[in-house]
N, C-alpha and C. Protein backbone atom coordinates (compact mmCIF):
# COMPACT_ATOMS: atom_id res chain seq x y z
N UNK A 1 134.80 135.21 299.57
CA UNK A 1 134.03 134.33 298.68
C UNK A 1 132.91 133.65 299.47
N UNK A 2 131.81 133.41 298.78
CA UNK A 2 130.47 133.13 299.20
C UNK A 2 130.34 131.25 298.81
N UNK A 3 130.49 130.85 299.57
CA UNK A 3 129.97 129.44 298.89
C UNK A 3 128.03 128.50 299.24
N UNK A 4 127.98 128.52 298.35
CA UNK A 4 126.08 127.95 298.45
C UNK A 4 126.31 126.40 299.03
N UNK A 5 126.32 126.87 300.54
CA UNK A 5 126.13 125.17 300.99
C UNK A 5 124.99 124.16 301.32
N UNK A 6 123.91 124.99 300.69
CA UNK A 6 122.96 123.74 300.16
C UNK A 6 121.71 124.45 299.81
N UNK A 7 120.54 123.95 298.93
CA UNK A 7 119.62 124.89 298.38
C UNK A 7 118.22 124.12 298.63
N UNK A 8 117.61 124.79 298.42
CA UNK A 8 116.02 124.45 299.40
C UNK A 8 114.94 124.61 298.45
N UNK A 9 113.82 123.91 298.14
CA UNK A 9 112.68 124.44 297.26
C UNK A 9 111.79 123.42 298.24
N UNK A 10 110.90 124.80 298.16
CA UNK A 10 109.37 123.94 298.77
C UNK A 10 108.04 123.98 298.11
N UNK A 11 107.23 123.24 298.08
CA UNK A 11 106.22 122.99 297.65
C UNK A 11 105.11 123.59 298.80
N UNK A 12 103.61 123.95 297.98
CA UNK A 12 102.70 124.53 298.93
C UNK A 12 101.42 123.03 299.63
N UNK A 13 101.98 123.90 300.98
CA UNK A 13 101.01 122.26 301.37
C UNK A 13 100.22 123.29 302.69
N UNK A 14 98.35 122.47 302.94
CA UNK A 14 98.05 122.83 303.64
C UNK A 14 97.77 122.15 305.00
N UNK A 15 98.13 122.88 306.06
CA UNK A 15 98.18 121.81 307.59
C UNK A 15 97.70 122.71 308.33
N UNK A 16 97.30 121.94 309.54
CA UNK A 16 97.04 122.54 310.86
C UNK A 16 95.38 121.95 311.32
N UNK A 17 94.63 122.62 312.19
CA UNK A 17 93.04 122.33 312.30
C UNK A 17 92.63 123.76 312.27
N UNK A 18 91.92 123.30 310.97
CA UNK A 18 90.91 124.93 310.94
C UNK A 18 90.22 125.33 312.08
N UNK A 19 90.02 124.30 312.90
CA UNK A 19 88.67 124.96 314.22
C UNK A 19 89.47 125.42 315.26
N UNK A 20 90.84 125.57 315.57
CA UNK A 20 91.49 125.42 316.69
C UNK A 20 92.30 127.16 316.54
N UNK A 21 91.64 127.50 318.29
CA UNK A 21 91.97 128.81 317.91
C UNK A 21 93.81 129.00 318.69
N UNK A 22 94.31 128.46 318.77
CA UNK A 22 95.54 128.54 319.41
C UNK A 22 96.70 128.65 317.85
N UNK A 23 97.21 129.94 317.83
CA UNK A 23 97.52 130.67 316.92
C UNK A 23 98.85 129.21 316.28
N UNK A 24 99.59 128.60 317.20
CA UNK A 24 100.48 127.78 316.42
C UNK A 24 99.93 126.38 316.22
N UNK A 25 98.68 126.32 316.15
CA UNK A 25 98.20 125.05 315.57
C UNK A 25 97.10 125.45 314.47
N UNK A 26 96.52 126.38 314.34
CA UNK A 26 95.54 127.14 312.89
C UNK A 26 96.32 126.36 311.89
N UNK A 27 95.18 126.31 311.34
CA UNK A 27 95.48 125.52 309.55
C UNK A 27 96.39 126.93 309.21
N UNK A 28 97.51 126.41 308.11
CA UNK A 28 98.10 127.47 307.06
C UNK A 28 98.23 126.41 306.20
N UNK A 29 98.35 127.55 304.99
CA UNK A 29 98.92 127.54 303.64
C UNK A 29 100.42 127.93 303.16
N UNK A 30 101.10 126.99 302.92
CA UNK A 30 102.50 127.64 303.13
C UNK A 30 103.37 126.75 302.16
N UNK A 31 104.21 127.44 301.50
CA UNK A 31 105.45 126.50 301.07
C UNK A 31 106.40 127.02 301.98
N UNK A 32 106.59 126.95 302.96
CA UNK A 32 107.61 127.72 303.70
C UNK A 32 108.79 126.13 304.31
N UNK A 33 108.17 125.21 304.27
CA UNK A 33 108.62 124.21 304.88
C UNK A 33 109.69 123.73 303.43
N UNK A 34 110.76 124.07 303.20
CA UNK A 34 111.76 123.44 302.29
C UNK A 34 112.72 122.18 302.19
N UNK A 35 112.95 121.57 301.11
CA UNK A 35 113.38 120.38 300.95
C UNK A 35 115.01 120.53 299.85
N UNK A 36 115.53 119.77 301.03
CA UNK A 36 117.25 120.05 299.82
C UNK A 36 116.97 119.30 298.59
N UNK A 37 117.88 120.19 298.14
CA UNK A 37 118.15 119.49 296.44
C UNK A 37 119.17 119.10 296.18
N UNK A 38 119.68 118.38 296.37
CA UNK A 38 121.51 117.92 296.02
C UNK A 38 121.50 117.79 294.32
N UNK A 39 121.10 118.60 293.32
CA UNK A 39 121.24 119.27 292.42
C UNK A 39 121.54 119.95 292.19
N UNK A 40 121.73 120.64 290.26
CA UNK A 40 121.83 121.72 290.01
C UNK A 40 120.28 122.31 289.94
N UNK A 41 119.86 123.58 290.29
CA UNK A 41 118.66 124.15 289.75
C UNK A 41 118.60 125.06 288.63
N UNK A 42 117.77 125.60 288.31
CA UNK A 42 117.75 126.81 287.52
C UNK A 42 116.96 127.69 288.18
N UNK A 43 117.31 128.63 288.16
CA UNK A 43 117.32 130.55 288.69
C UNK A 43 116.74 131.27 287.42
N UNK A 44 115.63 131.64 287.69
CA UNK A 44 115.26 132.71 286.77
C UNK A 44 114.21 134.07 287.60
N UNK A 45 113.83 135.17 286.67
CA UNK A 45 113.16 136.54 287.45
C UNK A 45 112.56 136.09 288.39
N UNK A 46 111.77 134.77 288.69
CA UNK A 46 111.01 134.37 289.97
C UNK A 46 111.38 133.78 290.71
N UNK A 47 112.49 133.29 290.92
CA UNK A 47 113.30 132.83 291.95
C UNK A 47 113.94 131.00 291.24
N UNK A 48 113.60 130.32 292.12
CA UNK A 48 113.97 128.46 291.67
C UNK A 48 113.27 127.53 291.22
N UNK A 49 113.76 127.40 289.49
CA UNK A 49 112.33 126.66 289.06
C UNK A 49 112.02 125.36 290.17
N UNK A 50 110.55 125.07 290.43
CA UNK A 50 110.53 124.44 291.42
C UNK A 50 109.84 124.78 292.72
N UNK A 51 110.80 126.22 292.94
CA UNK A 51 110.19 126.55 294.32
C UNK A 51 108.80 127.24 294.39
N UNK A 52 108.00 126.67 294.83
CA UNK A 52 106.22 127.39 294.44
C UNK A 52 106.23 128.54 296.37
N UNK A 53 105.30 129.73 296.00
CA UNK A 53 105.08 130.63 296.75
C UNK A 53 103.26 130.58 296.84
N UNK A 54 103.04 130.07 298.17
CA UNK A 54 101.37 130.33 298.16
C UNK A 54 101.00 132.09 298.32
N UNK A 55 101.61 132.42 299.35
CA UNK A 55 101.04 134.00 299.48
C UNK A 55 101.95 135.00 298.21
N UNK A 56 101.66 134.65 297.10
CA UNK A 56 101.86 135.86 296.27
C UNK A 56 101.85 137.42 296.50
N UNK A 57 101.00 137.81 297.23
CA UNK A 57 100.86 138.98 297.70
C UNK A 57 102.06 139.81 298.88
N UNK A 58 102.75 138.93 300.02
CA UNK A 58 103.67 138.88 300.31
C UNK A 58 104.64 138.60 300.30
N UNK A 59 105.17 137.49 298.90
CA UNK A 59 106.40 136.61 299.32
C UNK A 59 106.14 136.55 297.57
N UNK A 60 107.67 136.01 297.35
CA UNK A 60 107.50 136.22 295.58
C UNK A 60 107.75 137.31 294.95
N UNK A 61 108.22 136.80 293.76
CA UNK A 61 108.17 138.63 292.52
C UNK A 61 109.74 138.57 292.13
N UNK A 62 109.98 139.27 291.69
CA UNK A 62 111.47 139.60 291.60
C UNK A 62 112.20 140.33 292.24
N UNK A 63 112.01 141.08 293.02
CA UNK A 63 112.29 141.57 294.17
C UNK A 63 112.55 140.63 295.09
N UNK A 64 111.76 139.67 295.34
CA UNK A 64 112.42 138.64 296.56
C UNK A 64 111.90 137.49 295.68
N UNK A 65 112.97 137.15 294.88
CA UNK A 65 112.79 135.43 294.09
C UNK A 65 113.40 134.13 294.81
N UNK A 66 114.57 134.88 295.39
CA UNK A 66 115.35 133.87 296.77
C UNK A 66 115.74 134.38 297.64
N UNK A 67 115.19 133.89 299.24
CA UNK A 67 115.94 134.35 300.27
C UNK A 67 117.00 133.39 300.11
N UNK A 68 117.95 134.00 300.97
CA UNK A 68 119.37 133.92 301.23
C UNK A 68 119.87 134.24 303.03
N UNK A 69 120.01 132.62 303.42
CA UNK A 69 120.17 132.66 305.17
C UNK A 69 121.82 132.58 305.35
N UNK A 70 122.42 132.38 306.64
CA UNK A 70 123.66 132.54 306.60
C UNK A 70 124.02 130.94 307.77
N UNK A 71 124.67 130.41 306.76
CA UNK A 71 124.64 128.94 307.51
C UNK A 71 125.18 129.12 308.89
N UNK A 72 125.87 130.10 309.47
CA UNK A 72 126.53 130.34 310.57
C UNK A 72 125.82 130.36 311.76
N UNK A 73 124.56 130.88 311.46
CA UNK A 73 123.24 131.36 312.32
C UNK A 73 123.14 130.04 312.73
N UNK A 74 122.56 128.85 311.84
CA UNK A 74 122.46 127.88 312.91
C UNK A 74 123.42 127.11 314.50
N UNK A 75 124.57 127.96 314.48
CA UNK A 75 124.66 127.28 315.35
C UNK A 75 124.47 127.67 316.52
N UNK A 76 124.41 129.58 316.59
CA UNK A 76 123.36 130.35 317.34
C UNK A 76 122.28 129.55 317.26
N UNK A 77 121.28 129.31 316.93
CA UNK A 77 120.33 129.02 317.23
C UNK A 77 119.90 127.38 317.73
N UNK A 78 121.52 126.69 317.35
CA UNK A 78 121.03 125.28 318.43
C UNK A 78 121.73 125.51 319.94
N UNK A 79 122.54 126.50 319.74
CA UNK A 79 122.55 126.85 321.14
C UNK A 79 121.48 127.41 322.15
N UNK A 80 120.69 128.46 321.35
CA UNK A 80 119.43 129.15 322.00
C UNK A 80 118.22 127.85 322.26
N UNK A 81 118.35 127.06 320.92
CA UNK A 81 116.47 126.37 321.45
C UNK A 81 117.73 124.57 320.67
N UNK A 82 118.08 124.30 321.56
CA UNK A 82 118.50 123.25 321.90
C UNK A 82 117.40 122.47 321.51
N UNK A 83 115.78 122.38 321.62
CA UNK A 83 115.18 121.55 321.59
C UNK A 83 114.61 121.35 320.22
N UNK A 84 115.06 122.32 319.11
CA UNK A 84 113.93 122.69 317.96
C UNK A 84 115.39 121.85 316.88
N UNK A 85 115.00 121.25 316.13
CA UNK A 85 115.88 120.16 315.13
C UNK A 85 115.90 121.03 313.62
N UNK A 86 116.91 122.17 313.67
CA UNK A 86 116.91 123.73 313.34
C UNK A 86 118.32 122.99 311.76
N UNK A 87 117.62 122.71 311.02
CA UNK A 87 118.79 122.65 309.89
C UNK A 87 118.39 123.78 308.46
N UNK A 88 119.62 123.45 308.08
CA UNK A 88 119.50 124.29 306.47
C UNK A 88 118.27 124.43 306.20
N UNK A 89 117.85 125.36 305.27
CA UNK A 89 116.32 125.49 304.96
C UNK A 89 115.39 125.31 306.12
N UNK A 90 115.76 125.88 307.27
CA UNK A 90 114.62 126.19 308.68
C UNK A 90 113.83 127.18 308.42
N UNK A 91 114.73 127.95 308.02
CA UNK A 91 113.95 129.61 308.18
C UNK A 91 113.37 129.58 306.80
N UNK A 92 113.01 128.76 306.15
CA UNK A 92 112.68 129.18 304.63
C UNK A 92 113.41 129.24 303.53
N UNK A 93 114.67 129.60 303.62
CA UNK A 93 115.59 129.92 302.93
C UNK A 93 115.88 129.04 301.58
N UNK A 94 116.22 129.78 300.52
CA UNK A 94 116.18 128.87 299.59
C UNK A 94 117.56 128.59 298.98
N UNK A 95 118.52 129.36 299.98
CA UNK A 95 120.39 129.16 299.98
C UNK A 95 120.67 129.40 301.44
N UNK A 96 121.43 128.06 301.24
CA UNK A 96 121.93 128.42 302.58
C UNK A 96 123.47 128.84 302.31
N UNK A 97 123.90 129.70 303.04
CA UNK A 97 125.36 130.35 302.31
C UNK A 97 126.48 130.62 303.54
N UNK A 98 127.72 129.90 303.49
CA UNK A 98 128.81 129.97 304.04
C UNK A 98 129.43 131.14 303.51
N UNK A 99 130.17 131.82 304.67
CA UNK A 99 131.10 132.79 304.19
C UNK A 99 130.45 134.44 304.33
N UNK A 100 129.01 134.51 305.50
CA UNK A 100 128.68 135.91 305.02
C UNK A 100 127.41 135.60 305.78
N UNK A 101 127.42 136.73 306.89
CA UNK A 101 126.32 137.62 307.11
C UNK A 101 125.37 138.49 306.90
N UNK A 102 124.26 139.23 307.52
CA UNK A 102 124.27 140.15 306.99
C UNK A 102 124.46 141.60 307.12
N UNK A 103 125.97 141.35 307.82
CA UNK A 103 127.23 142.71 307.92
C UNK A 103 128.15 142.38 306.94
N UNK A 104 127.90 141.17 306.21
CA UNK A 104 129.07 141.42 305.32
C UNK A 104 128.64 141.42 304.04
N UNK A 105 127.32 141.46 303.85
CA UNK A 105 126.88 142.06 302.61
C UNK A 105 125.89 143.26 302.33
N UNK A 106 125.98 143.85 301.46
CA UNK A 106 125.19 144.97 301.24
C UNK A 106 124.18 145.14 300.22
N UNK A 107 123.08 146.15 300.42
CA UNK A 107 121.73 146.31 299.79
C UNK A 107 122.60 146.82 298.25
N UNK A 108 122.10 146.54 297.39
CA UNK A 108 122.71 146.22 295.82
C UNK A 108 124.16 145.11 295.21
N UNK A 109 124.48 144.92 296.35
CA UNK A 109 125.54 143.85 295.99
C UNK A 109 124.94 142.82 294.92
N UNK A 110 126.11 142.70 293.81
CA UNK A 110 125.55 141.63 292.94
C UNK A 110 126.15 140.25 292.91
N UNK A 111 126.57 139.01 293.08
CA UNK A 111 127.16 138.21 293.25
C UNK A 111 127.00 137.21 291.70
N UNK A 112 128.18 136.72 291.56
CA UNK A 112 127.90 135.53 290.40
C UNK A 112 128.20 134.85 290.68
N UNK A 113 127.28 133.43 290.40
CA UNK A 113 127.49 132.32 290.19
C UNK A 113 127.29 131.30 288.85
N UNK A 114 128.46 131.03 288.59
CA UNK A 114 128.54 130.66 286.61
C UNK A 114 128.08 131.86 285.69
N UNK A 115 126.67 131.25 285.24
CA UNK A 115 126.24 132.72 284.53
C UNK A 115 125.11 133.22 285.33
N UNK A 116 124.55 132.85 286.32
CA UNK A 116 123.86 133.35 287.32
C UNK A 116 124.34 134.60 288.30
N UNK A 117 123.31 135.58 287.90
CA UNK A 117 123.90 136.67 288.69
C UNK A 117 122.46 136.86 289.38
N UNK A 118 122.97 137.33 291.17
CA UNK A 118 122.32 137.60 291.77
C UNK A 118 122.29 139.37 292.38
N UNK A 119 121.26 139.63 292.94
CA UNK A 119 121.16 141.37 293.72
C UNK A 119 120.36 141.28 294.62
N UNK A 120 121.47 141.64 295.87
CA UNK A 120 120.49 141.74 297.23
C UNK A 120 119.62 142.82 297.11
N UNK A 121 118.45 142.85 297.20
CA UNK A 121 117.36 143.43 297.28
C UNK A 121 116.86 144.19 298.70
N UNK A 122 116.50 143.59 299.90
CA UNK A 122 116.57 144.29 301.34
C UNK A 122 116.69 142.51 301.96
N UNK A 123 116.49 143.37 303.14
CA UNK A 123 116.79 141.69 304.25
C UNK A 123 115.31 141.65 304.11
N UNK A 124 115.66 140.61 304.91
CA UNK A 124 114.08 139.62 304.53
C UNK A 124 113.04 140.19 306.41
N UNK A 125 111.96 140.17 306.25
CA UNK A 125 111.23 140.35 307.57
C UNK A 125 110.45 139.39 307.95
N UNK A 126 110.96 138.77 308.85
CA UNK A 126 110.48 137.58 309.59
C UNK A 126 108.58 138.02 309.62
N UNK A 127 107.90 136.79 309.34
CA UNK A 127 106.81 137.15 309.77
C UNK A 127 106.43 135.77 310.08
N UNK A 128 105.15 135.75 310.61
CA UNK A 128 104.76 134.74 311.99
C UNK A 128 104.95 133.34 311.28
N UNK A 129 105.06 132.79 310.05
CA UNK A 129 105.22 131.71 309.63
C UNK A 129 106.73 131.07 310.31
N UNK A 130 107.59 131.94 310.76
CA UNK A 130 108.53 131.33 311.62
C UNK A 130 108.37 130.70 312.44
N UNK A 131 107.19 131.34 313.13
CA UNK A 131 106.81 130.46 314.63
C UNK A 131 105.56 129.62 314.81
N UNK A 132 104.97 129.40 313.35
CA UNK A 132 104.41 128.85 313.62
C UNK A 132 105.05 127.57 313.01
N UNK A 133 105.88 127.72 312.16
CA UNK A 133 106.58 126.33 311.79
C UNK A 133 107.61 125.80 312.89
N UNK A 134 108.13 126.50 313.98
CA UNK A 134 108.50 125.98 314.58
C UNK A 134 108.12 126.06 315.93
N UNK A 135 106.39 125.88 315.98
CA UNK A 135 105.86 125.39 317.40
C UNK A 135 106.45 126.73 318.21
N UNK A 136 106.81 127.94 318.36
CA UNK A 136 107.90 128.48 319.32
C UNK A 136 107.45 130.06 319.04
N UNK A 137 106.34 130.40 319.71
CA UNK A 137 105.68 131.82 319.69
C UNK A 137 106.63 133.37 319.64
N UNK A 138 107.70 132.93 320.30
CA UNK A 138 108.74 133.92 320.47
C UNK A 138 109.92 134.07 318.98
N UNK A 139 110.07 132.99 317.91
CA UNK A 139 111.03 132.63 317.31
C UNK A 139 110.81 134.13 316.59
N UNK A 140 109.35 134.56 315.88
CA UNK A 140 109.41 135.65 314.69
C UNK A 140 110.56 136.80 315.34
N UNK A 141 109.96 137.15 316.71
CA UNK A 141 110.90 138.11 317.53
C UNK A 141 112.11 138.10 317.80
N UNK A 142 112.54 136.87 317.68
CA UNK A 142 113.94 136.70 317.87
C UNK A 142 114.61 136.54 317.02
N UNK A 143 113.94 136.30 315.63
CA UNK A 143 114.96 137.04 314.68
C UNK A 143 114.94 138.41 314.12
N UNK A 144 113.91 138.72 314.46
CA UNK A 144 114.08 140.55 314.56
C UNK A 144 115.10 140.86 315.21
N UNK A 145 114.81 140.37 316.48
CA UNK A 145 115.68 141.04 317.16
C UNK A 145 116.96 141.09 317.09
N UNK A 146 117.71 139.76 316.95
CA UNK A 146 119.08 139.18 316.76
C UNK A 146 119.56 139.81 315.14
N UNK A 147 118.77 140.10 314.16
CA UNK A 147 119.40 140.35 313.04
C UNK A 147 119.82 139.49 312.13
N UNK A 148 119.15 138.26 312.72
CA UNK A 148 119.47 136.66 312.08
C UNK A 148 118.45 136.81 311.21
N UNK A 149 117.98 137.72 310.16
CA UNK A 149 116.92 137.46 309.26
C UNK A 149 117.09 137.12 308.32
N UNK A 150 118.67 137.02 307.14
CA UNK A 150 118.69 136.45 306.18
C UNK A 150 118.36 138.32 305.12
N UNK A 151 118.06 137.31 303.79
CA UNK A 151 118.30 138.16 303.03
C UNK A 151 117.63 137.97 301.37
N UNK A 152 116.82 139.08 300.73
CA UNK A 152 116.20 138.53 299.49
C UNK A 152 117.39 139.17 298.13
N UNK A 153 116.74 138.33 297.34
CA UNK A 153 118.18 138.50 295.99
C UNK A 153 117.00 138.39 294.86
N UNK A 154 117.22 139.49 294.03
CA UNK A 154 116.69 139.39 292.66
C UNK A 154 117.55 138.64 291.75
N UNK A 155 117.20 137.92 290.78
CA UNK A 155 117.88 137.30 289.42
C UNK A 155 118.13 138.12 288.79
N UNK A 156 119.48 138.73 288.28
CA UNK A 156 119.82 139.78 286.93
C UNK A 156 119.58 139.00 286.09
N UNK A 157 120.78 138.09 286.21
CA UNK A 157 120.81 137.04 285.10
C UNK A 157 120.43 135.66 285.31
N UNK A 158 119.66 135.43 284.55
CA UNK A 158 118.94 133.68 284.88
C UNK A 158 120.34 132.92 284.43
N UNK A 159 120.05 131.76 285.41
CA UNK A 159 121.61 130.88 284.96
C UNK A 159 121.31 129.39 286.02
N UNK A 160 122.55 128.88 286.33
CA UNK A 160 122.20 127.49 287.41
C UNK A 160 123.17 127.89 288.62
N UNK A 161 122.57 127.44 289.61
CA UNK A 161 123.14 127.19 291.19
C UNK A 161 123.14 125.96 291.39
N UNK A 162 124.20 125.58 292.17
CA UNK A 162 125.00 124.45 292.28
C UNK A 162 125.51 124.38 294.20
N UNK A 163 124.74 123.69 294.67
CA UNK A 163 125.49 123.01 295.98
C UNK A 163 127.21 122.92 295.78
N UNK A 164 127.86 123.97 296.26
CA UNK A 164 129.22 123.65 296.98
C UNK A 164 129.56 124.82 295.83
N UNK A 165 128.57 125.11 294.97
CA UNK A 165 129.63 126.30 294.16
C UNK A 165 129.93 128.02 294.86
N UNK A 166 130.76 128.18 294.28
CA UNK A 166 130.96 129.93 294.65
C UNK A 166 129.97 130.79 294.11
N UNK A 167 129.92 131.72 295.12
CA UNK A 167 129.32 133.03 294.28
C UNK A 167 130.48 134.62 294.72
N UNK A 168 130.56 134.73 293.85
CA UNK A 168 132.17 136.29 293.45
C UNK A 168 131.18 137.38 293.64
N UNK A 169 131.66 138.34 294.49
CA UNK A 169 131.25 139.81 294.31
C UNK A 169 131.51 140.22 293.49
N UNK A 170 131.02 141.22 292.46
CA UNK A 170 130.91 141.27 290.99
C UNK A 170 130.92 143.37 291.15
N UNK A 171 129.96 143.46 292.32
CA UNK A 171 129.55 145.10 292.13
C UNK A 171 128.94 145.05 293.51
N UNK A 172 129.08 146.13 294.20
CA UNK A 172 128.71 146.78 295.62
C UNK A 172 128.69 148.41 295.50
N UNK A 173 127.46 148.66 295.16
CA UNK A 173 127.16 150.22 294.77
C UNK A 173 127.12 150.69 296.42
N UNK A 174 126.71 150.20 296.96
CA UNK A 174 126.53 150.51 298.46
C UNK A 174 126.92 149.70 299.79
N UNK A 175 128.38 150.88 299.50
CA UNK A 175 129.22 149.59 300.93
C UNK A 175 128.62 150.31 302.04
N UNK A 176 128.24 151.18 302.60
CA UNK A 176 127.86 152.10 303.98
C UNK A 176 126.01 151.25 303.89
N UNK A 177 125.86 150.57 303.02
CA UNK A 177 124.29 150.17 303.70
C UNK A 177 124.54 148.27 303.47
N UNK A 178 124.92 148.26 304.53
CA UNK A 178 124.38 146.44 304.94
C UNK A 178 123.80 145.95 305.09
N UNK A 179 122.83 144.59 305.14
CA UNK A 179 121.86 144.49 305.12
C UNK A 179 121.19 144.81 306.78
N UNK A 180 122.62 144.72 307.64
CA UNK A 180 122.35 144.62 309.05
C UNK A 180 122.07 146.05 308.91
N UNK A 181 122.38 146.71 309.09
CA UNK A 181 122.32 148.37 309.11
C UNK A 181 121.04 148.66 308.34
N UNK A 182 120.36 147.94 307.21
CA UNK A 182 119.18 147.90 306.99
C UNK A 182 118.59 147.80 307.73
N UNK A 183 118.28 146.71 308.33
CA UNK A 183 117.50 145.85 309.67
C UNK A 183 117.81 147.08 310.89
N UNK A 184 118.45 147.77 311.14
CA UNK A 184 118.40 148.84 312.27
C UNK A 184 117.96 149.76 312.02
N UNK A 185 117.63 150.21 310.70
CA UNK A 185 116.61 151.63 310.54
C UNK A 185 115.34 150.69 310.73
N UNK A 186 115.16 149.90 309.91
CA UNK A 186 113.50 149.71 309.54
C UNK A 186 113.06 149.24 311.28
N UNK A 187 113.76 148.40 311.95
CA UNK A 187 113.71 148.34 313.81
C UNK A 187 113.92 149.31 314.50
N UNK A 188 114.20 150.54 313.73
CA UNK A 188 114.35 151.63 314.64
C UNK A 188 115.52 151.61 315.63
N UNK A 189 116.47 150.30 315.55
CA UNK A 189 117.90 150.66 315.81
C UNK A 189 119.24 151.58 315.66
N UNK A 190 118.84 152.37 314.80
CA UNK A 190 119.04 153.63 313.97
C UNK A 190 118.13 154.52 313.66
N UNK A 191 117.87 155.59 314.07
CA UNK A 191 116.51 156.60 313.87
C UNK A 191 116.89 157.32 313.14
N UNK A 192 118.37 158.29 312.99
CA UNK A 192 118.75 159.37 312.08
C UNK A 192 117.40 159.70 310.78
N UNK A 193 116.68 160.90 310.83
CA UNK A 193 116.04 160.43 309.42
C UNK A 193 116.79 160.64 308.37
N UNK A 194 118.17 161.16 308.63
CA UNK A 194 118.82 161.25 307.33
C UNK A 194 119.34 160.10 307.06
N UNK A 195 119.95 158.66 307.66
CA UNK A 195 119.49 157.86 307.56
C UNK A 195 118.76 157.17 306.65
N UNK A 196 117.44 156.95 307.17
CA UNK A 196 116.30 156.81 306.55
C UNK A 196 116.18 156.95 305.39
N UNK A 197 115.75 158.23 305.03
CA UNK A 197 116.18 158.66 303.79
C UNK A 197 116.98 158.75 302.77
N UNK A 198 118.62 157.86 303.26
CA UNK A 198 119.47 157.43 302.58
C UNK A 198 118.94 156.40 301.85
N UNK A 199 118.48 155.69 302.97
CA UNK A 199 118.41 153.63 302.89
C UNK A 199 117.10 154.08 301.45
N UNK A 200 116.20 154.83 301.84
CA UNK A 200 114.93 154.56 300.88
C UNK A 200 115.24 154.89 299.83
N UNK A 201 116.23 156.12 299.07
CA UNK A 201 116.40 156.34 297.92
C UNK A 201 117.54 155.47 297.60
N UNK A 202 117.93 154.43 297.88
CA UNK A 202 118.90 153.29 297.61
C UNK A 202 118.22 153.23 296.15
N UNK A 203 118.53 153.12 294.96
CA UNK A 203 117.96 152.56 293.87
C UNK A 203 117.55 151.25 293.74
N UNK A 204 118.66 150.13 293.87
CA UNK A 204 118.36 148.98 294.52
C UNK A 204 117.43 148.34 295.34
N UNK A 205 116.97 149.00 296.35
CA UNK A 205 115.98 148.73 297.72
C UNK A 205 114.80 148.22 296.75
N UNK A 206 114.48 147.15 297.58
CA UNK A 206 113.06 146.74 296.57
C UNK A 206 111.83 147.79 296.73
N UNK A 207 111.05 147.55 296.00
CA UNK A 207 109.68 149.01 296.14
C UNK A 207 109.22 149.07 297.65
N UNK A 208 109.19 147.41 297.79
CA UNK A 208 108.08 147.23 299.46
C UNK A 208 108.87 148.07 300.43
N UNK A 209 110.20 148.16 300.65
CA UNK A 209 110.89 148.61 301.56
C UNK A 209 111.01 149.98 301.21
N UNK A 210 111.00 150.64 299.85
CA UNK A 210 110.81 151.84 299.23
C UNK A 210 109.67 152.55 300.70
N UNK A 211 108.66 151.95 299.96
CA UNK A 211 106.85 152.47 300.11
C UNK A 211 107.21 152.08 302.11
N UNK A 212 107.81 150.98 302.88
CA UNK A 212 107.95 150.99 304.12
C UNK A 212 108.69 152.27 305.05
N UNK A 213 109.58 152.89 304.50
CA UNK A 213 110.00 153.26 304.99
C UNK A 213 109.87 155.13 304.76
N UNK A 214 108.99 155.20 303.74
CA UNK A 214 108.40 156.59 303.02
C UNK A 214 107.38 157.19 304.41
């Protein structure tokens, strides 16, 4: 059992100095910086009413309406950067979730919560907004590398999420593809192209990871 131990929505705000060419101080545009909700929310095809997405073009859709991090990771990671003040909603995440990695879940898994049903879609791919939100040039790489990337979930069914509630495995069309075992083809931790070619005709797999890995 999966329990949602706390949920995140961020708003788009712009920071940094436009003139400054040192890549972790550049102005961005980002809702990436998230704020708990000790609420219920509502979940629908675009993820948490609430949660706003500036780069539409990368982030957003129904395919990735909520990432999904694994509260466990943090404590890897206050061990690694001791100095960075690394809580729930660090990485973006818009659940933070006890009870599950991502070896212990898989690409189409559907989970419910009340009448909210969720579908892992692919893991999520760190990109440089990691490091630049946390001052730390190396962080995007190190969650590549580590496999600490978390995970995106389409809405089947629109419904409410709830801090401290469960979410039940419901359906797992694909126990042999995890999300970790995802993350090792597309890193080339796994080359097999048969492989490959498994993961891409996944029905499930969102298009982007479709068209990535074609």
């Amino acid at each position: 059992m999966i329990t949602i131990e706390s949920i995140q929505v961020g708003k788009v705000v712009t920071e940094g100095d436009p003139d400054t060419r040192d890549v972790l101080s550049r102005q961005w545009t980002s809702a990436f910086r998230k704020s708990r909700v000790d609420a219920v929310v509502s979940a629908n095809e675009l993820g948490i009413v609430g949660d706003q997405v500036a780069d539409t073009k990368n982030h957003g859709g129904p395919d990735k309406a909520i990432l999904c991090y694994a509260s466990v990771h943090y404590r890897a990671w206050a061990k690694e950067h001791p100095e960075l003040e690394l809580t729930p909603g660090g990485f973006g995440e818009n659940l933070t979730l006890a009870g599950a990695t991502e070896s212990d879940v898989c690409i189409g898994d559907r989970f419910q919560s009340g009448d909210c049903v969720l579908e892992i879609s692919q893991p999520r791919q760190p990109c440089w907004k990691i490091a630049r939100r946390w001052q730390t040039k190396s962080m995007t790489k190190e969650v590549a590398q580590t496999g600490r990337t978390g995970w995106y979930v389409r809405v089947v069914s629109d419904g409410q999420l709830a801090p401290g509630a469960t979410m039940a495995l419901q359906l797992r069309p694909n126990p042999e593809w995890t999300v970790a075992r995802a993350n090792d083809v597309l890193y080339g931790r796994e080359v097999d192209r048969m492989s490959v070619h498994a993961l891409m005709n996944l029905p499930q797999l969102s298009r982007e990871w479709q068209d990535a890995l074609a």
